[in-house]
Protein backbone atom coordinates (compact mmCIF):
# COMPACT_ATOMS: atom_id res chain seq x y z
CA UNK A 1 4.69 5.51 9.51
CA UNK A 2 6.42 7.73 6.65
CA UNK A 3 5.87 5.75 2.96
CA UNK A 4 9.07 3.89 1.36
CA UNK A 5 10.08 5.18 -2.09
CA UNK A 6 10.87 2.33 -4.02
CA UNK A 7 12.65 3.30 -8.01
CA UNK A 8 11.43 0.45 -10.11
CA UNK A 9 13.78 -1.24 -12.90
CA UNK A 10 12.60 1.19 -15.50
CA UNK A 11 13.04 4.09 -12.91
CA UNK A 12 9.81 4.92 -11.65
CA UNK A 13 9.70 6.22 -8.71
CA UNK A 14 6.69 4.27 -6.70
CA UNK A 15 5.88 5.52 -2.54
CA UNK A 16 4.41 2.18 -1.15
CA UNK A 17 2.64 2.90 2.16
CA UNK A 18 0.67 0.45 4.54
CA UNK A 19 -2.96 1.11 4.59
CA UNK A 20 -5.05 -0.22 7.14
CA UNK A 21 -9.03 0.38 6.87
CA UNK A 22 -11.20 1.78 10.16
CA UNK A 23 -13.43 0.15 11.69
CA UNK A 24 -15.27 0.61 14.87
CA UNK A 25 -13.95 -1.90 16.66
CA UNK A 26 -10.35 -1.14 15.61
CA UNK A 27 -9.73 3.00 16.37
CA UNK A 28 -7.32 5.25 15.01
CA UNK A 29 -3.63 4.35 16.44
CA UNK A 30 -1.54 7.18 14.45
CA UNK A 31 0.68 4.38 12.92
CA UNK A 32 -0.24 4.13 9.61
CA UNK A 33 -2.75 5.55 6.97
CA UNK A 34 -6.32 4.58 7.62
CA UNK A 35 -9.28 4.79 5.33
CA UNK A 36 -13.08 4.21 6.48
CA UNK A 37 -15.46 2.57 4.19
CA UNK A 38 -16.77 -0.95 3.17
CA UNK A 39 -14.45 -3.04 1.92
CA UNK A 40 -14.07 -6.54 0.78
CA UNK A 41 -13.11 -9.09 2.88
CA UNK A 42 -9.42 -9.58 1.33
CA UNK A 43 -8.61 -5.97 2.25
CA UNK A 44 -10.10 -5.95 5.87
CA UNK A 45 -7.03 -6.55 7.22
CA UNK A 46 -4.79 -3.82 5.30
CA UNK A 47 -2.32 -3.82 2.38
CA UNK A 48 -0.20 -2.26 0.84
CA UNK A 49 -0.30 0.63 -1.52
CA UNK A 50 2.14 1.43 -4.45
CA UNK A 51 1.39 4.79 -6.18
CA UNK A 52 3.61 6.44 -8.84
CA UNK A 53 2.34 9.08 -11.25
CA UNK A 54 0.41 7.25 -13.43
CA UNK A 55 -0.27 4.12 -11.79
CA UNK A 56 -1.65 2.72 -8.26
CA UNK A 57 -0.97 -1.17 -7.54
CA UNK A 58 -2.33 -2.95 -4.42
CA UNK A 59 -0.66 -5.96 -2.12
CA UNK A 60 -2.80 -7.81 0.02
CA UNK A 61 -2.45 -8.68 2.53
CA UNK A 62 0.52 -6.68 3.46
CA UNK A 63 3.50 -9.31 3.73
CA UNK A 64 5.34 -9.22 7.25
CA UNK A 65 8.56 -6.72 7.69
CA UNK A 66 7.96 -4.90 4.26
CA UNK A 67 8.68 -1.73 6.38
CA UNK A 68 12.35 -3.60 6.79
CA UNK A 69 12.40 -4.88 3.56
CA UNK A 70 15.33 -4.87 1.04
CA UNK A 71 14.26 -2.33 -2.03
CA UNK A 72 14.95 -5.85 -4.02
CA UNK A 73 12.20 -7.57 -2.32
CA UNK A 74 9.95 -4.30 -2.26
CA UNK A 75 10.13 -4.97 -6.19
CA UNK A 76 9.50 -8.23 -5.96
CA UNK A 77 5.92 -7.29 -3.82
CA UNK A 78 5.93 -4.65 -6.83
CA UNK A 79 5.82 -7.31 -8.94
CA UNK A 80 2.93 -9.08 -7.05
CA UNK A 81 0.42 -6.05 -6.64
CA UNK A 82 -2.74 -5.74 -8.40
CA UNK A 83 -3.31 -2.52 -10.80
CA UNK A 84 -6.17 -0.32 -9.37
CA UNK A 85 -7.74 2.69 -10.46
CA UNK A 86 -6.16 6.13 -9.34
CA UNK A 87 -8.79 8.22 -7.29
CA UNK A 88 -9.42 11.50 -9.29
CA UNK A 89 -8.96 14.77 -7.09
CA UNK A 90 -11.36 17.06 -6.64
C-alpha cells in the first residue's frame, strides 16, 4: 500500500503509512510496510506512522479505513499520534 501525504495546517507535508510488525506466525503479505523486532504489546498489532522532515509521530493502533479517510480526519489522527524519535541513517 503506497503512503498518504497529508499537508498539515501549518503546511507540512507529513507521508503517514501503515506499519505492521513481523512475526513468525504472521508472514510477509506485500500489503503494507513490515518491520521485525520486539515490540511492545500496544504496537503488536500495527499503527500508523506520520513522518515529515523533522518529525516522526505514531498512532496506535491504526484506526479502521484511515486508508479512506478524509485528509480532515487524517489531521485529526495527526493530532492524536505520539512524537517518536527519527531513526538516524547510516
Amino acid at each position: 500500500m503506497a503512503p498518504r501525504v497529508l499537508v498539515d495546517e501549518n503546511g507540512v507535508r507529513w507521508e503517514v503509512r501503515l506499519i505492521i510488525p513481523t512475526t513468525p506466525n504472521r508472514p510477509f503479505e506485500g500489503k503494507v510496510l513490515r518491520h521485525s523486532g520486539a515490540y511492545p504489546r500496544a504496537l503488536e498489532n500495527g499503527w500508523l506512522s506520520f513522518e515529515s522532515p523533522t518529525e516522526k509521530r505514531r498512532l496506535a493502533p491504526a484506526p479502521e479505513g484511515w486508508d479512506s479517510a478524509s485528509d480532515e480526519e487524517l489531521a485529526a489522527f495527526l493530532k492524536r499520534a505520539v512524537s517518536v524519535p527519527k531513526r538516524l541513517n547510516g
